[in-house]
PDB file of N, CA and C in Angstrom:
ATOM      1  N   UNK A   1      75.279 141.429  75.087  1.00  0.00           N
ATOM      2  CA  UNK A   1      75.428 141.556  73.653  1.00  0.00           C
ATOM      3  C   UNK A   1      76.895 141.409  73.249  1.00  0.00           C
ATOM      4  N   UNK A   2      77.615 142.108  74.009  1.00  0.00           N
ATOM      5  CA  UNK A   2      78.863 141.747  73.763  1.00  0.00           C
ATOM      6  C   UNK A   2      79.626 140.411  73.686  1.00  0.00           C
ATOM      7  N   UNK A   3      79.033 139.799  74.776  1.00  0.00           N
ATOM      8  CA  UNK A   3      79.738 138.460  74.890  1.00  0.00           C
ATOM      9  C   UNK A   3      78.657 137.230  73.506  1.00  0.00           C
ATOM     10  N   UNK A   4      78.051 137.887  72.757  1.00  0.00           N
ATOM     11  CA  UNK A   4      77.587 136.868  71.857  1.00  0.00           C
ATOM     12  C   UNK A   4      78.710 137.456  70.643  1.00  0.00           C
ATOM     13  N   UNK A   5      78.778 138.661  70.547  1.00  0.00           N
ATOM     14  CA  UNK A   5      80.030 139.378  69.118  1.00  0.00           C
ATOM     15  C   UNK A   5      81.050 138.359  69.492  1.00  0.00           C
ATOM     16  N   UNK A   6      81.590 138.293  70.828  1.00  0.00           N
ATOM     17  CA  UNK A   6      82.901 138.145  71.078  1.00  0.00           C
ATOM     18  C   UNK A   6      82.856 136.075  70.776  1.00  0.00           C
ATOM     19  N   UNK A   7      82.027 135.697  71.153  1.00  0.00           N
ATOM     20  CA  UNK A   7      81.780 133.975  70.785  1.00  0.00           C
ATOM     21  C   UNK A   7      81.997 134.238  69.436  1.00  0.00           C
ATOM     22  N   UNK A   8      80.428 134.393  69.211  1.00  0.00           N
ATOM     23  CA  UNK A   8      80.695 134.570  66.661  1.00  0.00           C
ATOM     24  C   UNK A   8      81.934 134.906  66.307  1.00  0.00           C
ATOM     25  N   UNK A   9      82.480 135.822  66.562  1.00  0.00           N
ATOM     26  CA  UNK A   9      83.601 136.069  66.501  1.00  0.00           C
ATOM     27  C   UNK A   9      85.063 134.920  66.547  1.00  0.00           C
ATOM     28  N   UNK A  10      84.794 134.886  67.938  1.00  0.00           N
ATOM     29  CA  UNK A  10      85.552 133.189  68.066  1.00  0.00           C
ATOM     30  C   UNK A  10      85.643 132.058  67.067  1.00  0.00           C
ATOM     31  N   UNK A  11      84.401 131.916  66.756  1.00  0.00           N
ATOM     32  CA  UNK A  11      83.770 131.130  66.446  1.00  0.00           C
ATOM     33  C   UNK A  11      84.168 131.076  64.837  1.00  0.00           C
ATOM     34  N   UNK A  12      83.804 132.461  64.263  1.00  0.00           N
ATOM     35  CA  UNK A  12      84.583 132.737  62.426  1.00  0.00           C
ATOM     36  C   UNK A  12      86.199 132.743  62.523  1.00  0.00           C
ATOM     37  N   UNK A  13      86.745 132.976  63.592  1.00  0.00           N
ATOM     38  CA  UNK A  13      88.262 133.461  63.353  1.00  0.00           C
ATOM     39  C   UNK A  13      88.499 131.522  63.478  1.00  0.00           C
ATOM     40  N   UNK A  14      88.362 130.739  64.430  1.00  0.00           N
ATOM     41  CA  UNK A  14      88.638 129.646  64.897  1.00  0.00           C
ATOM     42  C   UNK A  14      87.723 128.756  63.280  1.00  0.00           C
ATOM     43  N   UNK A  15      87.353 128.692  62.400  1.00  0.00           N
ATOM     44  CA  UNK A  15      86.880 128.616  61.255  1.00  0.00           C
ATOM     45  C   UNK A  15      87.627 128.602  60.332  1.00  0.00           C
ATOM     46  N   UNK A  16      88.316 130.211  60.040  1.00  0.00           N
ATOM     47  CA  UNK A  16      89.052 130.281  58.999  1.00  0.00           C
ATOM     48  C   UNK A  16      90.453 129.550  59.177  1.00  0.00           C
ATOM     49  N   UNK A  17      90.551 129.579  60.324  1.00  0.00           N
ATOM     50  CA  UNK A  17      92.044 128.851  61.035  1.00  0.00           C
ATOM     51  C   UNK A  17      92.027 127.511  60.280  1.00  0.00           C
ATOM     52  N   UNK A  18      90.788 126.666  60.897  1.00  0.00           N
ATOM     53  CA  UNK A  18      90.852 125.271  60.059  1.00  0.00           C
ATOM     54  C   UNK A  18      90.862 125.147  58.972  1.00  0.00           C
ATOM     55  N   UNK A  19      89.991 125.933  58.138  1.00  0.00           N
ATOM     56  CA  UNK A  19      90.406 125.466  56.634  1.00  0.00           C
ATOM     57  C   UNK A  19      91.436 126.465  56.035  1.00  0.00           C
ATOM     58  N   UNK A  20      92.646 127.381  56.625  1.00  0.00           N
ATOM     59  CA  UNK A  20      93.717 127.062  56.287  1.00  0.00           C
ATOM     60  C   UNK A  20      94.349 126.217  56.806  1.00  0.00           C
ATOM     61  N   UNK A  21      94.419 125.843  57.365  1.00  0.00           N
ATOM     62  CA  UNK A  21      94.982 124.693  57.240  1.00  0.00           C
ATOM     63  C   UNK A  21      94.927 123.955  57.242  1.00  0.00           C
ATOM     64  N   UNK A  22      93.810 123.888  56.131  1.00  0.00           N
ATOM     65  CA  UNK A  22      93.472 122.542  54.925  1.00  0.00           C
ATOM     66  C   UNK A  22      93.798 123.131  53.785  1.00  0.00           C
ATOM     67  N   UNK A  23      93.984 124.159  53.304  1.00  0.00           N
ATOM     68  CA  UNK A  23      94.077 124.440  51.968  1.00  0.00           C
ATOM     69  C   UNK A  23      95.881 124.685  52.364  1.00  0.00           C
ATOM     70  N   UNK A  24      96.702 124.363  53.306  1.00  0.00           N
ATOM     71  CA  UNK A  24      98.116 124.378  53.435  1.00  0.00           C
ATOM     72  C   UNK A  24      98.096 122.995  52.998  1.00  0.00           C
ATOM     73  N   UNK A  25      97.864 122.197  53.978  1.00  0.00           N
ATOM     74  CA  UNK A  25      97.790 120.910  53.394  1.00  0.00           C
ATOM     75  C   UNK A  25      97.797 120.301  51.873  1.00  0.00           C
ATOM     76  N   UNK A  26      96.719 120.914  51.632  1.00  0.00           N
ATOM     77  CA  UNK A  26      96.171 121.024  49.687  1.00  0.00           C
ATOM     78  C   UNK A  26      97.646 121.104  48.564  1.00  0.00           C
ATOM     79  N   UNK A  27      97.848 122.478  49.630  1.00  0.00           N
ATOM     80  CA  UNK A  27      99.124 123.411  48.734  1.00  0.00           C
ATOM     81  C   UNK A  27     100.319 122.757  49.091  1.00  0.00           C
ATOM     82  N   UNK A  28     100.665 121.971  49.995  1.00  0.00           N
ATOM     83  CA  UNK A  28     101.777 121.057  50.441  1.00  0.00           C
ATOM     84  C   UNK A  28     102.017 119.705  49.639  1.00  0.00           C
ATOM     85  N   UNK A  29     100.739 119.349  49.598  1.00  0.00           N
ATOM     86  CA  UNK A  29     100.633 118.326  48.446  1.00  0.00           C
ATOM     87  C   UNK A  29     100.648 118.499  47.002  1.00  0.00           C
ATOM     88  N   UNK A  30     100.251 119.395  46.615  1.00  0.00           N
ATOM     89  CA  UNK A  30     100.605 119.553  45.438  1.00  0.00           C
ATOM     90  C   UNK A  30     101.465 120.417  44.689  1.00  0.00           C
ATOM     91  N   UNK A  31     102.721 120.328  46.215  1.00  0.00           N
ATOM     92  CA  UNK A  31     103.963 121.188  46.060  1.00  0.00           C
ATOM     93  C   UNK A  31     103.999 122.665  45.418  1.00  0.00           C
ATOM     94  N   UNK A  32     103.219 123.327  46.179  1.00  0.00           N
ATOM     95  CA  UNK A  32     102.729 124.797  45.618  1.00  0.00           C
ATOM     96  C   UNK A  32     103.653 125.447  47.007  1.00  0.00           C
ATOM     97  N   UNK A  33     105.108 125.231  46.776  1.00  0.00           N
ATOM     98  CA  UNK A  33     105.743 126.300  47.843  1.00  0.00           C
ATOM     99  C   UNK A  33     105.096 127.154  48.535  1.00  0.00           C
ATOM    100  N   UNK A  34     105.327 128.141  47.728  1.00  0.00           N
ATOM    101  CA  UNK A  34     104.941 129.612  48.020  1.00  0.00           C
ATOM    102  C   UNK A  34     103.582 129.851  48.509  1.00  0.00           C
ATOM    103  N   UNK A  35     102.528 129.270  47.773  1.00  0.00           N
ATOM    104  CA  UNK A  35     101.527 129.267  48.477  1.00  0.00           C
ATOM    105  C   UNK A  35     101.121 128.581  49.363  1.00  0.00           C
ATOM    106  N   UNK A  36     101.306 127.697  49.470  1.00  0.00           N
ATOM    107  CA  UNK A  36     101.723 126.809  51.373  1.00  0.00           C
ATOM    108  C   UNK A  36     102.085 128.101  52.269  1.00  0.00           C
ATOM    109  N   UNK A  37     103.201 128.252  51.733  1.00  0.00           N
ATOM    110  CA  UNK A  37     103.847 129.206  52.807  1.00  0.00           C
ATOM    111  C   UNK A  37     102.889 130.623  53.152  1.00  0.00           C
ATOM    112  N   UNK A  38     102.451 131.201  51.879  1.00  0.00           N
ATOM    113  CA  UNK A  38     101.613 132.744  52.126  1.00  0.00           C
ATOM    114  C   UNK A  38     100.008 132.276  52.864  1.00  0.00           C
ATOM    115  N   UNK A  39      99.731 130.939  52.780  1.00  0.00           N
ATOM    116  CA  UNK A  39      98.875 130.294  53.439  1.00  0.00           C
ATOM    117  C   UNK A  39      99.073 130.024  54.831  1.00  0.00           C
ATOM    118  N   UNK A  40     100.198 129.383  55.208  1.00  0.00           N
ATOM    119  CA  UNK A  40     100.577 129.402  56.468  1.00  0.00           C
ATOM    120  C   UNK A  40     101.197 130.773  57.110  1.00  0.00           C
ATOM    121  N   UNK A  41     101.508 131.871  56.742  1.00  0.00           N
ATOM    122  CA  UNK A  41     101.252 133.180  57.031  1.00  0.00           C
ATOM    123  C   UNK A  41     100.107 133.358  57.500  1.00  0.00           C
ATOM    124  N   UNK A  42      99.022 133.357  56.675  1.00  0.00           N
ATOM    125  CA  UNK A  42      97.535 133.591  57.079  1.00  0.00           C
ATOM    126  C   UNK A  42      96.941 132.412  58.778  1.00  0.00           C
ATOM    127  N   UNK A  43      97.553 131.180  58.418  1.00  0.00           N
ATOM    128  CA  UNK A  43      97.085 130.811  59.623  1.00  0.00           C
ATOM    129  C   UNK A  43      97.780 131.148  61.096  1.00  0.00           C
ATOM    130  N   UNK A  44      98.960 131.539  60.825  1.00  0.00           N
ATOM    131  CA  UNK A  44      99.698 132.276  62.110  1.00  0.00           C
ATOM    132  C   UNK A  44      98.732 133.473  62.314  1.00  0.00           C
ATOM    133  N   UNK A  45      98.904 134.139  61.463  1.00  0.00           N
ATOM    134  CA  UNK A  45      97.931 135.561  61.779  1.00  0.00           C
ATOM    135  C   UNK A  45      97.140 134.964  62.373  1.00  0.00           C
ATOM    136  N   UNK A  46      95.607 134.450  62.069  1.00  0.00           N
ATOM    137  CA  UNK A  46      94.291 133.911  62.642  1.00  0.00           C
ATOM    138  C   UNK A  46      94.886 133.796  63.623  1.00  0.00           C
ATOM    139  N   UNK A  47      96.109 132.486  64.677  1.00  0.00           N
ATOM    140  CA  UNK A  47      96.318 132.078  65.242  1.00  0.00           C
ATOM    141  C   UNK A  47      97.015 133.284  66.614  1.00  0.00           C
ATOM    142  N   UNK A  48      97.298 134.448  66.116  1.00  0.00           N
ATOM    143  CA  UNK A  48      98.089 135.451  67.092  1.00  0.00           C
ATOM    144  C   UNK A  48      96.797 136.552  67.107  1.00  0.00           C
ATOM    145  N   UNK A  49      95.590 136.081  66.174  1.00  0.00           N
ATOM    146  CA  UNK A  49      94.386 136.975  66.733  1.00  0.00           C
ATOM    147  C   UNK A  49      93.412 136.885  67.680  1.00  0.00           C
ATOM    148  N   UNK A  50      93.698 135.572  67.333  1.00  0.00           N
ATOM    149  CA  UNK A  50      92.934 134.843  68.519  1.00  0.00           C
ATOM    150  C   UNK A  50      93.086 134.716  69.413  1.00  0.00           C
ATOM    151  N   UNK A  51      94.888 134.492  70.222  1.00  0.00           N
ATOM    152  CA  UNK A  51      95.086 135.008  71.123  1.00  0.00           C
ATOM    153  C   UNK A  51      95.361 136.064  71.600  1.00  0.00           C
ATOM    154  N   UNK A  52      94.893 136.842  70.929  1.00  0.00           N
ATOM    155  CA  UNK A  52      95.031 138.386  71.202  1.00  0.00           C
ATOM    156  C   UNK A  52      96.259 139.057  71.050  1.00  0.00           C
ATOM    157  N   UNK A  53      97.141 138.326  70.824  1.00  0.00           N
ATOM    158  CA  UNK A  53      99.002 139.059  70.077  1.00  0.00           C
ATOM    159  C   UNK A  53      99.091 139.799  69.152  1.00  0.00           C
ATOM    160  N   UNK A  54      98.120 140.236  68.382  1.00  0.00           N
ATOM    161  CA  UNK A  54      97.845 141.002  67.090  1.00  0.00           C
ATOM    162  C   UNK A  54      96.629 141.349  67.179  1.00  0.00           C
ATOM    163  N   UNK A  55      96.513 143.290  66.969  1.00  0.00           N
ATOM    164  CA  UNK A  55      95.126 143.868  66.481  1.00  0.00           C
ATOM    165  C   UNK A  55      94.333 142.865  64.939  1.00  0.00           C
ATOM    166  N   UNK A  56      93.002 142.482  65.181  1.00  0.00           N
ATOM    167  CA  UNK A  56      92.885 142.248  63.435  1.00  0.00           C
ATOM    168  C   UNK A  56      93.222 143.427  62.462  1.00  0.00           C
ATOM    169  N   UNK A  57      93.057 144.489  62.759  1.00  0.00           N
ATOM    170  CA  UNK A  57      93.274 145.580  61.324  1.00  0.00           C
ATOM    171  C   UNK A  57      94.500 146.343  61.995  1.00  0.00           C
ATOM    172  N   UNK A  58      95.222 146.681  60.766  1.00  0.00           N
ATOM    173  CA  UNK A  58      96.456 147.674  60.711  1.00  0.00           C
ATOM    174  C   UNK A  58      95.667 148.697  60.815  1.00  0.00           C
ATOM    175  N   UNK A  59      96.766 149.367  60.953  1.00  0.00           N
ATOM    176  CA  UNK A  59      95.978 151.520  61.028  1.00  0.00           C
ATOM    177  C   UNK A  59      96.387 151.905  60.242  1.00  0.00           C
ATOM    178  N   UNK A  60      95.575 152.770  60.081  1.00  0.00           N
ATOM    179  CA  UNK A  60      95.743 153.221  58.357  1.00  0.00           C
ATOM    180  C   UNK A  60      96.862 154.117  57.766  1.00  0.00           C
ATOM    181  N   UNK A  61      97.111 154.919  57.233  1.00  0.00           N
ATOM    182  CA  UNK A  61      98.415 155.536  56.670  1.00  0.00           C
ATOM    183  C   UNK A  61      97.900 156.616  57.228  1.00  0.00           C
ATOM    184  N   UNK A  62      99.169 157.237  57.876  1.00  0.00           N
ATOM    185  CA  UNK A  62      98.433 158.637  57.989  1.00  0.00           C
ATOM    186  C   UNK A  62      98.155 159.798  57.372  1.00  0.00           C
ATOM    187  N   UNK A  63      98.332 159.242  55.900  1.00  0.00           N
ATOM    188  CA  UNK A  63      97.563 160.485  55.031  1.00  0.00           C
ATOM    189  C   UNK A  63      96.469 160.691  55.195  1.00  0.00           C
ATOM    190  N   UNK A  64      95.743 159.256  55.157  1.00  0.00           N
ATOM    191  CA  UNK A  64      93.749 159.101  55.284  1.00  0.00           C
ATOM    192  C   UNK A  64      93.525 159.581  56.546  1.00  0.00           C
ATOM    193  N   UNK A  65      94.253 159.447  57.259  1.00  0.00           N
ATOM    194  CA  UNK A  65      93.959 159.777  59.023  1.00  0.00           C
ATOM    195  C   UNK A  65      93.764 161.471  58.774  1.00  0.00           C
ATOM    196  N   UNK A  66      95.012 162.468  58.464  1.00  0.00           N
ATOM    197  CA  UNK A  66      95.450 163.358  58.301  1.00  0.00           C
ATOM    198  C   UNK A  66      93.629 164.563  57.493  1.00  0.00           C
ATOM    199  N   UNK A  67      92.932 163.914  56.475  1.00  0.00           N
ATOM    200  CA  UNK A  67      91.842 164.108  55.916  1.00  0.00           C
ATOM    201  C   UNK A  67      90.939 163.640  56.595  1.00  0.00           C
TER     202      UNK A  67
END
């Protein structure tokens, strides 16, 4: 069971990867700086989750923890 989470998984993260960066592309062309760039943010992330260099979720603040 695990190893089918861990494929799907693969499988959505390796997904969102490509179409950012198609919608960088998009935003490159129609000279949208900033959002190119906060776009290509997002595909590094995908890209350091996938290889496992980054948890997907931050931890939470520890106020919520704390309650």
């Amino acid at each position: 069971m695990g190893h089918v989470f861990t494929t799907r998984r693969t499988d959505t993260l390796d997904y969102m990867q490509s179409m950012l960066g198609q919608l960088r592309t998009m935003a490159e062309s129609e000279r949208c700086d900033m959002l190119a760039y906060l776009i290509e943010m997002a595909y590094v992330e995908t890209s350091d989750i996938i290889r496992g260099e980054r948890p997907s979720r931050v931890q939470q603040d520890k106020r919520h923890r704390a309650t």
